[in-house]
PDB file of N, CA and C in Angstrom:
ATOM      1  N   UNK A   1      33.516  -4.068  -2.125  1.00  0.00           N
ATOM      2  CA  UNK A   1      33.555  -2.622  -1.972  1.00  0.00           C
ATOM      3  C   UNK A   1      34.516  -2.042  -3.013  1.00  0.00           C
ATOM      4  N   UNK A   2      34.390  -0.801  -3.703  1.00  0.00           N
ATOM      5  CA  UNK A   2      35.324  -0.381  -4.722  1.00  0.00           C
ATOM      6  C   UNK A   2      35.977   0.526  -3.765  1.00  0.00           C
ATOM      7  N   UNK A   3      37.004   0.652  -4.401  1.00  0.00           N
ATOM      8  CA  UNK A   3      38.465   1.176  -4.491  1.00  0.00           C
ATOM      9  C   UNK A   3      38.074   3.003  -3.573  1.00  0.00           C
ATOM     10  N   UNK A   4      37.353   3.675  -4.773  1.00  0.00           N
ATOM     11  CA  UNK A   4      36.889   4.755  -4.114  1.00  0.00           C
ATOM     12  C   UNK A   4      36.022   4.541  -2.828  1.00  0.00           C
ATOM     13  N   UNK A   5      35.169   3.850  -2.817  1.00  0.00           N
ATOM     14  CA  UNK A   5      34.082   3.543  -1.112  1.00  0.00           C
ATOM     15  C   UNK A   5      35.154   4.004  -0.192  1.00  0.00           C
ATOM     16  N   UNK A   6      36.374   2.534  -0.271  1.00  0.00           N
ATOM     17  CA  UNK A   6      37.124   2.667   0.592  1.00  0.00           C
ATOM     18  C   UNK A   6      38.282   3.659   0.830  1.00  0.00           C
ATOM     19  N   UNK A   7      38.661   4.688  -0.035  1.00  0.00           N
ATOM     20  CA  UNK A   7      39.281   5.573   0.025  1.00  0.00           C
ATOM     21  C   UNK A   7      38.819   6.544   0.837  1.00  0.00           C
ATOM     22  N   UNK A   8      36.986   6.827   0.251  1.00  0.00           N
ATOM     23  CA  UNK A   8      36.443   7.847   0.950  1.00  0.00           C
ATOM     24  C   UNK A   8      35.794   7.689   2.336  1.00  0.00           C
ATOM     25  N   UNK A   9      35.828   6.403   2.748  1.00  0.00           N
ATOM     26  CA  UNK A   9      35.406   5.898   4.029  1.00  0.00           C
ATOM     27  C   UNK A   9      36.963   6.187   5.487  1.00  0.00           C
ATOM     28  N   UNK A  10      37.702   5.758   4.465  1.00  0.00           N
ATOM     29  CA  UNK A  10      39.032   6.253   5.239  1.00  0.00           C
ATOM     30  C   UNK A  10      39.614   7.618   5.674  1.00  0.00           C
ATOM     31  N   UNK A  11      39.247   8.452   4.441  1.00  0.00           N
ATOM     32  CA  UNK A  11      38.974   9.793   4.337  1.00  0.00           C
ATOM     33  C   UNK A  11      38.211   9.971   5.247  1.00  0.00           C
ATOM     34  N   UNK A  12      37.196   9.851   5.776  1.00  0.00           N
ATOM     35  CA  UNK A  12      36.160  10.552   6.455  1.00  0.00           C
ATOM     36  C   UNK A  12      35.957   9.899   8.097  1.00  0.00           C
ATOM     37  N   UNK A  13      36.906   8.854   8.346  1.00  0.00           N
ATOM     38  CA  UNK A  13      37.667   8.412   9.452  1.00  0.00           C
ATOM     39  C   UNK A  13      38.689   9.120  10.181  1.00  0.00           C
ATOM     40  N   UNK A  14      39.672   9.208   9.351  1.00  0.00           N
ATOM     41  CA  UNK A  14      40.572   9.968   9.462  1.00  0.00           C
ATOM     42  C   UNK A  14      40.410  11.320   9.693  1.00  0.00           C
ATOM     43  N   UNK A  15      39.689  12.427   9.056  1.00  0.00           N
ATOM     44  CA  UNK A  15      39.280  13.238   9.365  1.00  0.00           C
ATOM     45  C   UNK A  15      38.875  13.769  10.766  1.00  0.00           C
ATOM     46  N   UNK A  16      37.742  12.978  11.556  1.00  0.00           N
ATOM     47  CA  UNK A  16      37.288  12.426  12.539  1.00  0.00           C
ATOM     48  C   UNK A  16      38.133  12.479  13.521  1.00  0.00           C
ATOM     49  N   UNK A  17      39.482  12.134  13.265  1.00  0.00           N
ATOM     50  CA  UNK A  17      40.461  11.843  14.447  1.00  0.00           C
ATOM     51  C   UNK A  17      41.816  12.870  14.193  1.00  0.00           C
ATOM     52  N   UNK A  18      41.530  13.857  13.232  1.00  0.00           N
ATOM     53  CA  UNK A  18      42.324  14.923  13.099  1.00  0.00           C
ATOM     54  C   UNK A  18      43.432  15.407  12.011  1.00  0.00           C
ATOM     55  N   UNK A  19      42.894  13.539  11.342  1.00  0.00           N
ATOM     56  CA  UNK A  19      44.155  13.797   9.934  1.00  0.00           C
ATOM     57  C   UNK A  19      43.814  15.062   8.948  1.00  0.00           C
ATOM     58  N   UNK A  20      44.963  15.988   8.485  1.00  0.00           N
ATOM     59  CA  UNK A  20      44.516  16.423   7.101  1.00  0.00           C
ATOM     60  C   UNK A  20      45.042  15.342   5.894  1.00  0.00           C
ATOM     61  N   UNK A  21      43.963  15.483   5.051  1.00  0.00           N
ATOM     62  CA  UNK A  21      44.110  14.837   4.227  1.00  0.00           C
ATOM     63  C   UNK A  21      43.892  15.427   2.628  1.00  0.00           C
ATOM     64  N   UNK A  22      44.756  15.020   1.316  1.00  0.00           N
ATOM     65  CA  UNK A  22      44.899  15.692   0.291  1.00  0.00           C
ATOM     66  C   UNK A  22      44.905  14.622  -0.592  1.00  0.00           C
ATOM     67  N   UNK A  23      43.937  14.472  -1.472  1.00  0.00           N
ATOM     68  CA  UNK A  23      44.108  13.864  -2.769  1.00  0.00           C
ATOM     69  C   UNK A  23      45.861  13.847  -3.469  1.00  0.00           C
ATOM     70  N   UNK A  24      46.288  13.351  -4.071  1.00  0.00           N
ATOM     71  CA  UNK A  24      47.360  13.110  -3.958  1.00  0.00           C
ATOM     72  C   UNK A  24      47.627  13.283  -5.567  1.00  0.00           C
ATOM     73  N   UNK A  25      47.718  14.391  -6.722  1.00  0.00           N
ATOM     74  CA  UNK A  25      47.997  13.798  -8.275  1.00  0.00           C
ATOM     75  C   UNK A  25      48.723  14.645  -8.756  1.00  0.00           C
ATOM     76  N   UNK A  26      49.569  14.112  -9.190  1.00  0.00           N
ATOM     77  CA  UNK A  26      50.817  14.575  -9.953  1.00  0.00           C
ATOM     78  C   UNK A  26      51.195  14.516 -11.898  1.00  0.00           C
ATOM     79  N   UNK A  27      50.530  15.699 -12.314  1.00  0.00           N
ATOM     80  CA  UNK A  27      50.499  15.763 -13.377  1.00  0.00           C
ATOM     81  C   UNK A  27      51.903  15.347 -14.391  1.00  0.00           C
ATOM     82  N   UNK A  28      53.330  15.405 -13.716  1.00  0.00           N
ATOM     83  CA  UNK A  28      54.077  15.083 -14.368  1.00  0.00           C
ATOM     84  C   UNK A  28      54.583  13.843 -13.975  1.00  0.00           C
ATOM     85  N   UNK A  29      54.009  12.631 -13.194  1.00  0.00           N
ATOM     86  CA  UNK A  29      54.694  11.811 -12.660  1.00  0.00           C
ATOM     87  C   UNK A  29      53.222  10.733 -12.502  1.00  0.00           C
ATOM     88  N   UNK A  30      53.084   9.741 -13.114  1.00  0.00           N
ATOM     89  CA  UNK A  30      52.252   8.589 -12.956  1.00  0.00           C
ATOM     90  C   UNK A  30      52.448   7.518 -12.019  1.00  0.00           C
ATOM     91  N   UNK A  31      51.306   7.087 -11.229  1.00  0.00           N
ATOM     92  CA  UNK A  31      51.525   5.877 -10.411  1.00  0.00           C
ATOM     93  C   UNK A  31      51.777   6.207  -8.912  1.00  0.00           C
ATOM     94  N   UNK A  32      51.801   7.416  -8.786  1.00  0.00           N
ATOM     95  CA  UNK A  32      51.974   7.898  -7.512  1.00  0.00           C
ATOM     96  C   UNK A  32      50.538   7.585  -6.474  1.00  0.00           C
ATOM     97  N   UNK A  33      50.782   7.315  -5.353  1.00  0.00           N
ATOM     98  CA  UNK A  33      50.314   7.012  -4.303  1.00  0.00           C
ATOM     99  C   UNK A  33      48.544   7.875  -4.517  1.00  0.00           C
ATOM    100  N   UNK A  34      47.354   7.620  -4.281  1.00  0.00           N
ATOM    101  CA  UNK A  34      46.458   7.824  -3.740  1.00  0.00           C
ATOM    102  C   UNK A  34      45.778   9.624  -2.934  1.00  0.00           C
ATOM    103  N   UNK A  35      46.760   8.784  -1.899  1.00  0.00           N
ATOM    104  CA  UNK A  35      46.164  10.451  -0.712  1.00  0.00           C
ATOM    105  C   UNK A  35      47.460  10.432   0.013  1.00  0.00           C
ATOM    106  N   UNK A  36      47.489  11.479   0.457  1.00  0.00           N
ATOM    107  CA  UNK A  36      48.348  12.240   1.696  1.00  0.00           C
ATOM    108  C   UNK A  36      47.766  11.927   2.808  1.00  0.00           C
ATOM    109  N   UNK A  37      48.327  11.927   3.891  1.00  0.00           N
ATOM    110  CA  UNK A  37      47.297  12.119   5.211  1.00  0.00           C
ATOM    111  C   UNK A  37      48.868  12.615   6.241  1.00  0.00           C
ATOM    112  N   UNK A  38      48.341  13.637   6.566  1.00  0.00           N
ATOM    113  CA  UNK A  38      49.059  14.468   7.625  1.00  0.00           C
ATOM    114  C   UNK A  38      48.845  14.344   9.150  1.00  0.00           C
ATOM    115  N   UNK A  39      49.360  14.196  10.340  1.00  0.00           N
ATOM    116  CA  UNK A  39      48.830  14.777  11.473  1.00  0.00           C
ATOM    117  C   UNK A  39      50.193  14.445  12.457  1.00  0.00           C
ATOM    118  N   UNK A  40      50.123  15.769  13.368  1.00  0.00           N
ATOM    119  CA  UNK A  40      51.370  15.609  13.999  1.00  0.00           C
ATOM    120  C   UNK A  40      52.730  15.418  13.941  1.00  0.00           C
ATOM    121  N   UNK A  41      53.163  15.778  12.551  1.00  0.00           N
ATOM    122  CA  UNK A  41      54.375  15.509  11.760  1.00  0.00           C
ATOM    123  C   UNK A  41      54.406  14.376  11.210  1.00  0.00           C
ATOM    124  N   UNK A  42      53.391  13.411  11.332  1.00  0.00           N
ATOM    125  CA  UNK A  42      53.544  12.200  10.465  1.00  0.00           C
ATOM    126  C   UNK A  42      52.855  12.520   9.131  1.00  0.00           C
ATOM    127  N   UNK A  43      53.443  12.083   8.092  1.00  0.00           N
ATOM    128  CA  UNK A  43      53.197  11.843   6.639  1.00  0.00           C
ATOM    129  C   UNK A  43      53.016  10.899   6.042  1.00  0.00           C
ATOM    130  N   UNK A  44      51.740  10.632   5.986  1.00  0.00           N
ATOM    131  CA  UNK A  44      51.328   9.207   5.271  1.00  0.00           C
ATOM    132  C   UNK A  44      50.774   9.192   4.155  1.00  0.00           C
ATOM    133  N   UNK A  45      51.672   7.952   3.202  1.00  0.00           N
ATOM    134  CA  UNK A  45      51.236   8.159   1.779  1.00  0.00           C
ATOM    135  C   UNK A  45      50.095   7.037   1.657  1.00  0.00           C
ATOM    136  N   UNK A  46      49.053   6.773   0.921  1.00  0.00           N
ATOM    137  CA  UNK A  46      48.432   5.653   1.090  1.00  0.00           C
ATOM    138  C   UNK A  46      47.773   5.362  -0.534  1.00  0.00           C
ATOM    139  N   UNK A  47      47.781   4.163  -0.827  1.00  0.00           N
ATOM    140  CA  UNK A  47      47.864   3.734  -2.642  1.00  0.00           C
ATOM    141  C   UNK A  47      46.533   2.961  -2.159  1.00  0.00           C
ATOM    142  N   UNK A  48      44.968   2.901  -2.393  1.00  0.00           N
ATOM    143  CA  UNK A  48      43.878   2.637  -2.428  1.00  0.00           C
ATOM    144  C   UNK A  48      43.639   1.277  -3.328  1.00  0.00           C
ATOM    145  N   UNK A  49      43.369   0.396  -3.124  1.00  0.00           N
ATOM    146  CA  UNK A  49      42.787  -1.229  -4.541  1.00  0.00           C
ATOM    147  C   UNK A  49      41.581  -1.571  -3.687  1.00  0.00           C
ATOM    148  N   UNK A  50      40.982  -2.171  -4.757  1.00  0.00           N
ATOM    149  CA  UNK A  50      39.862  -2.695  -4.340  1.00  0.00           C
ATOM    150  C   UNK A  50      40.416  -4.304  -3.844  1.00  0.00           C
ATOM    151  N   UNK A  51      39.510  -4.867  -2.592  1.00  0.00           N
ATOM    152  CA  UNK A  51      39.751  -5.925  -2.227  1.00  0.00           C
ATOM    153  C   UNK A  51      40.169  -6.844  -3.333  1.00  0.00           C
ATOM    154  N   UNK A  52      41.865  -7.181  -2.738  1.00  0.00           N
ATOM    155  CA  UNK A  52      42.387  -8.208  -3.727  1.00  0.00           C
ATOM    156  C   UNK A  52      43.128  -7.906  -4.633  1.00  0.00           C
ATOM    157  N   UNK A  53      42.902  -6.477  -4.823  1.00  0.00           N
ATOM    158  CA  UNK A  53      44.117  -5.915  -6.094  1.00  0.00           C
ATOM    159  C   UNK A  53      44.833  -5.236  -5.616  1.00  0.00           C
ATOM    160  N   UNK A  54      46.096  -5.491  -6.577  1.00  0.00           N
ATOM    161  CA  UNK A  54      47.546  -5.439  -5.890  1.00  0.00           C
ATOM    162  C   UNK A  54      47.878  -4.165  -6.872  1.00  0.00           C
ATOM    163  N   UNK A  55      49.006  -3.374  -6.610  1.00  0.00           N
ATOM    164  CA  UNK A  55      49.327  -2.267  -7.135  1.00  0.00           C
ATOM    165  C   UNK A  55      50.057  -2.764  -8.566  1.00  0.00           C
ATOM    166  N   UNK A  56      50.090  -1.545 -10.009  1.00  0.00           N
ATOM    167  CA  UNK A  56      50.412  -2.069 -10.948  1.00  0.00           C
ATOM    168  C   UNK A  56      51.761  -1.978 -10.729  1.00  0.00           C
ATOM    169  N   UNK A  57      52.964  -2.211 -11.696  1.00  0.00           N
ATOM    170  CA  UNK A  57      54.195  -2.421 -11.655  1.00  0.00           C
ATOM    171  C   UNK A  57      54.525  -0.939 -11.917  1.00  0.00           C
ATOM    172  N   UNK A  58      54.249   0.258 -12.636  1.00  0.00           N
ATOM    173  CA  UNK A  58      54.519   1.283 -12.098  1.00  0.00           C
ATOM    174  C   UNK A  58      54.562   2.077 -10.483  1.00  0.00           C
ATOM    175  N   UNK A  59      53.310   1.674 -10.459  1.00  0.00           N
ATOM    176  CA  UNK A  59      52.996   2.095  -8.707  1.00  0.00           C
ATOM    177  C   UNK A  59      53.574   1.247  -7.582  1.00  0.00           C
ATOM    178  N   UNK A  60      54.220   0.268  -7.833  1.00  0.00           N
ATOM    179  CA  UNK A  60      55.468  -0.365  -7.212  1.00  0.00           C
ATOM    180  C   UNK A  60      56.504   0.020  -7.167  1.00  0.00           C
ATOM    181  N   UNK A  61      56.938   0.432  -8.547  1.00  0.00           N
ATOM    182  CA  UNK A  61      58.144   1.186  -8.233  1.00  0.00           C
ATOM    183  C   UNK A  61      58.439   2.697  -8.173  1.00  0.00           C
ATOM    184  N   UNK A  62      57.047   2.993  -8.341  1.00  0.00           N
ATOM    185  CA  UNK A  62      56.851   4.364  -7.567  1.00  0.00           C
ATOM    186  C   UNK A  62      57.463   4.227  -6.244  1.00  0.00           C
ATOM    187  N   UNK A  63      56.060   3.502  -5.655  1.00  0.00           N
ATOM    188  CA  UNK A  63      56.488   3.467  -3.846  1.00  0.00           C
ATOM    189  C   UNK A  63      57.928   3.338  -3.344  1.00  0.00           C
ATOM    190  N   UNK A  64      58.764   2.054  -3.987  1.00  0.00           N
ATOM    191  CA  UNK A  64      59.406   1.475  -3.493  1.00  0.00           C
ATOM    192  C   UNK A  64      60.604   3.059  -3.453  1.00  0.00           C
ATOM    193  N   UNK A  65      60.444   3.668  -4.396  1.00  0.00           N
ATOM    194  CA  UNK A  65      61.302   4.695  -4.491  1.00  0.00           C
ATOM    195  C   UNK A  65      61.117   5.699  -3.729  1.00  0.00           C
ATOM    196  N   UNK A  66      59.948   6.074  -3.219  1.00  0.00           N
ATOM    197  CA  UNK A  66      59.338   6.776  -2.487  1.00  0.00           C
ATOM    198  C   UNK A  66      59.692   5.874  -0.518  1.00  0.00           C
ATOM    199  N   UNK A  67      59.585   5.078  -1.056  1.00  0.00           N
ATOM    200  CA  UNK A  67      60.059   4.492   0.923  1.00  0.00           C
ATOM    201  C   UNK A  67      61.570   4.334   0.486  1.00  0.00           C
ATOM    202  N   UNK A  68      62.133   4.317  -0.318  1.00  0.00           N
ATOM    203  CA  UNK A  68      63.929   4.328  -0.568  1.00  0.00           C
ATOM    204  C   UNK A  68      64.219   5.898   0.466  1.00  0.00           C
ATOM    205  N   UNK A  69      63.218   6.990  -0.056  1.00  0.00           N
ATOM    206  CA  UNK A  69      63.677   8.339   0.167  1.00  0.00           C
ATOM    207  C   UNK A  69      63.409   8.726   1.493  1.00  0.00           C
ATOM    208  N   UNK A  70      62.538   7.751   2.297  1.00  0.00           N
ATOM    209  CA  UNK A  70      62.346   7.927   3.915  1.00  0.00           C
ATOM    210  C   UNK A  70      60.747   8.247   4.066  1.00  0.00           C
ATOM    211  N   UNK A  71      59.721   7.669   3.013  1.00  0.00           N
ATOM    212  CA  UNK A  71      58.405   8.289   3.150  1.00  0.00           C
ATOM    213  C   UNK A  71      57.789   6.524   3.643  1.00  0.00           C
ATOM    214  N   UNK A  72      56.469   6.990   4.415  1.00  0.00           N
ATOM    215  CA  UNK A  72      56.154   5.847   4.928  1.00  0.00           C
ATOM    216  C   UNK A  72      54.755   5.530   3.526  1.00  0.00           C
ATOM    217  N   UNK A  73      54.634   4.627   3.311  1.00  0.00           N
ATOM    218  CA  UNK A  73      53.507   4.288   2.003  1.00  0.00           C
ATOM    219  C   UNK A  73      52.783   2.935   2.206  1.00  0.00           C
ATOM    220  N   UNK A  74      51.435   2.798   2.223  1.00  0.00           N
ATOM    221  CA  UNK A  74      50.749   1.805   2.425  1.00  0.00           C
ATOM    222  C   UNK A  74      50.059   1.902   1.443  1.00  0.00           C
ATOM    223  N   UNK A  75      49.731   0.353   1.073  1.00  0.00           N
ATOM    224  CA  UNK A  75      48.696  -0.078  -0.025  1.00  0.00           C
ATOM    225  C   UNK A  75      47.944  -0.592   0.826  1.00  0.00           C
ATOM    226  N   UNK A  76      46.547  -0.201   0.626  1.00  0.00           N
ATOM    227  CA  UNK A  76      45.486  -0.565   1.400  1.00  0.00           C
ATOM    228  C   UNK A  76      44.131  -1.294   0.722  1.00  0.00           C
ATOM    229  N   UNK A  77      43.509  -2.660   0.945  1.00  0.00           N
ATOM    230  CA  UNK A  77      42.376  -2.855   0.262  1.00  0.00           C
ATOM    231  C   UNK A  77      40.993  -3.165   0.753  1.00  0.00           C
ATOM    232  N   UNK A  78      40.974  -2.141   2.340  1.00  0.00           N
ATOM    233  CA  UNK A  78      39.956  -2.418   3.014  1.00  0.00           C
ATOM    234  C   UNK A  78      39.889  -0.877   3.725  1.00  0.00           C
ATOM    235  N   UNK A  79      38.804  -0.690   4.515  1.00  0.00           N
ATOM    236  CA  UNK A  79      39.290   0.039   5.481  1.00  0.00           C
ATOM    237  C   UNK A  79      39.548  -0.096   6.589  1.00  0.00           C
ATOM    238  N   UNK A  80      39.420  -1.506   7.361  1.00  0.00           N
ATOM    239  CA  UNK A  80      40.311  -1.711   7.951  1.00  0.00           C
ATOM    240  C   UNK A  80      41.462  -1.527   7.935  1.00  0.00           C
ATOM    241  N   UNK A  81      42.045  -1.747   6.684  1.00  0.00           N
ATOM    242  CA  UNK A  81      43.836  -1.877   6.887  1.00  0.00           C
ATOM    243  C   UNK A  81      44.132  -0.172   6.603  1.00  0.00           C
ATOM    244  N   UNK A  82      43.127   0.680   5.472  1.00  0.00           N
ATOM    245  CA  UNK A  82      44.009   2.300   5.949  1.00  0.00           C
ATOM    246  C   UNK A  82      43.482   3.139   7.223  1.00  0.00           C
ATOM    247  N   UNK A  83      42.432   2.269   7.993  1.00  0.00           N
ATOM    248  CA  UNK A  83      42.717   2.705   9.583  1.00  0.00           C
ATOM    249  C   UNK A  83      44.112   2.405  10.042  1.00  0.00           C
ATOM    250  N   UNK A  84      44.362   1.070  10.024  1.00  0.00           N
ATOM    251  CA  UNK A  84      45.317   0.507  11.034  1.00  0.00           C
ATOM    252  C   UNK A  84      46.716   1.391  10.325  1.00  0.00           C
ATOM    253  N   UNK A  85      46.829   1.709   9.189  1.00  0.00           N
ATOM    254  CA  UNK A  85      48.119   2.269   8.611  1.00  0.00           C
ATOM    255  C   UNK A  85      48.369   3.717   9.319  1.00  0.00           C
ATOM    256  N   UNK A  86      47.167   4.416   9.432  1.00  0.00           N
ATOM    257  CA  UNK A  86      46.855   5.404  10.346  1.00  0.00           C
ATOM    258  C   UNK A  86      46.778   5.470  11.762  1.00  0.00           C
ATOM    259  N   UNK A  87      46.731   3.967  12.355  1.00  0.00           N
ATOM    260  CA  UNK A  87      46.804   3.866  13.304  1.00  0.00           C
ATOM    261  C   UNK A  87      45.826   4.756  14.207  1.00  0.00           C
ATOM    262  N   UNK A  88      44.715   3.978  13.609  1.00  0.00           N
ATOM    263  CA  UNK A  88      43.379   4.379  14.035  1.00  0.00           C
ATOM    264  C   UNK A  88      42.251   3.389  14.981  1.00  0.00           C
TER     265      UNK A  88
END
């Protein structure tokens, strides 16, 4: 399954169960996370690979800086796993 399937399959899960959700791109800042997903005061960042691929070394230390600052961030390569990050 590619990268997008499973982004937009999660997307449209999530939805379903009340998340808002926002494409996520930041013109002055590379490597940043995927999508947003909102609901109930939770803020979830989520970084999309296709089964088996791992995030590049920018988008590592994106995240890692990004969960340093108190944000929750999942790399996901199924949709199983950005249900379960959603806790779906």
């Amino acid at each position: 399954m590619l990268e997008q399937d499973i982004e937009r399959r999660v997307s449209e899960i999530a939805k379903k169960h009340g998340w808002l959700s926002f494409k996520f791109v930041s013109p002055a800042q590379r490597g940043v996370p995927d999508r947003i997903f909102m609901k109930d005061g939770r803020i979830v960042f989520i970084e999309f690979k296709a089964p088996g691929k791992r995030p590049t070394e920018l988008q590592d230390h994106i995240m890692r800086k990004m969960v340093d600052a108190g944000c929750e961030v999942h790399v996901c390569d199924s949709v199983e796993g950005g249900c379960s990050a959603l806790s779906l």
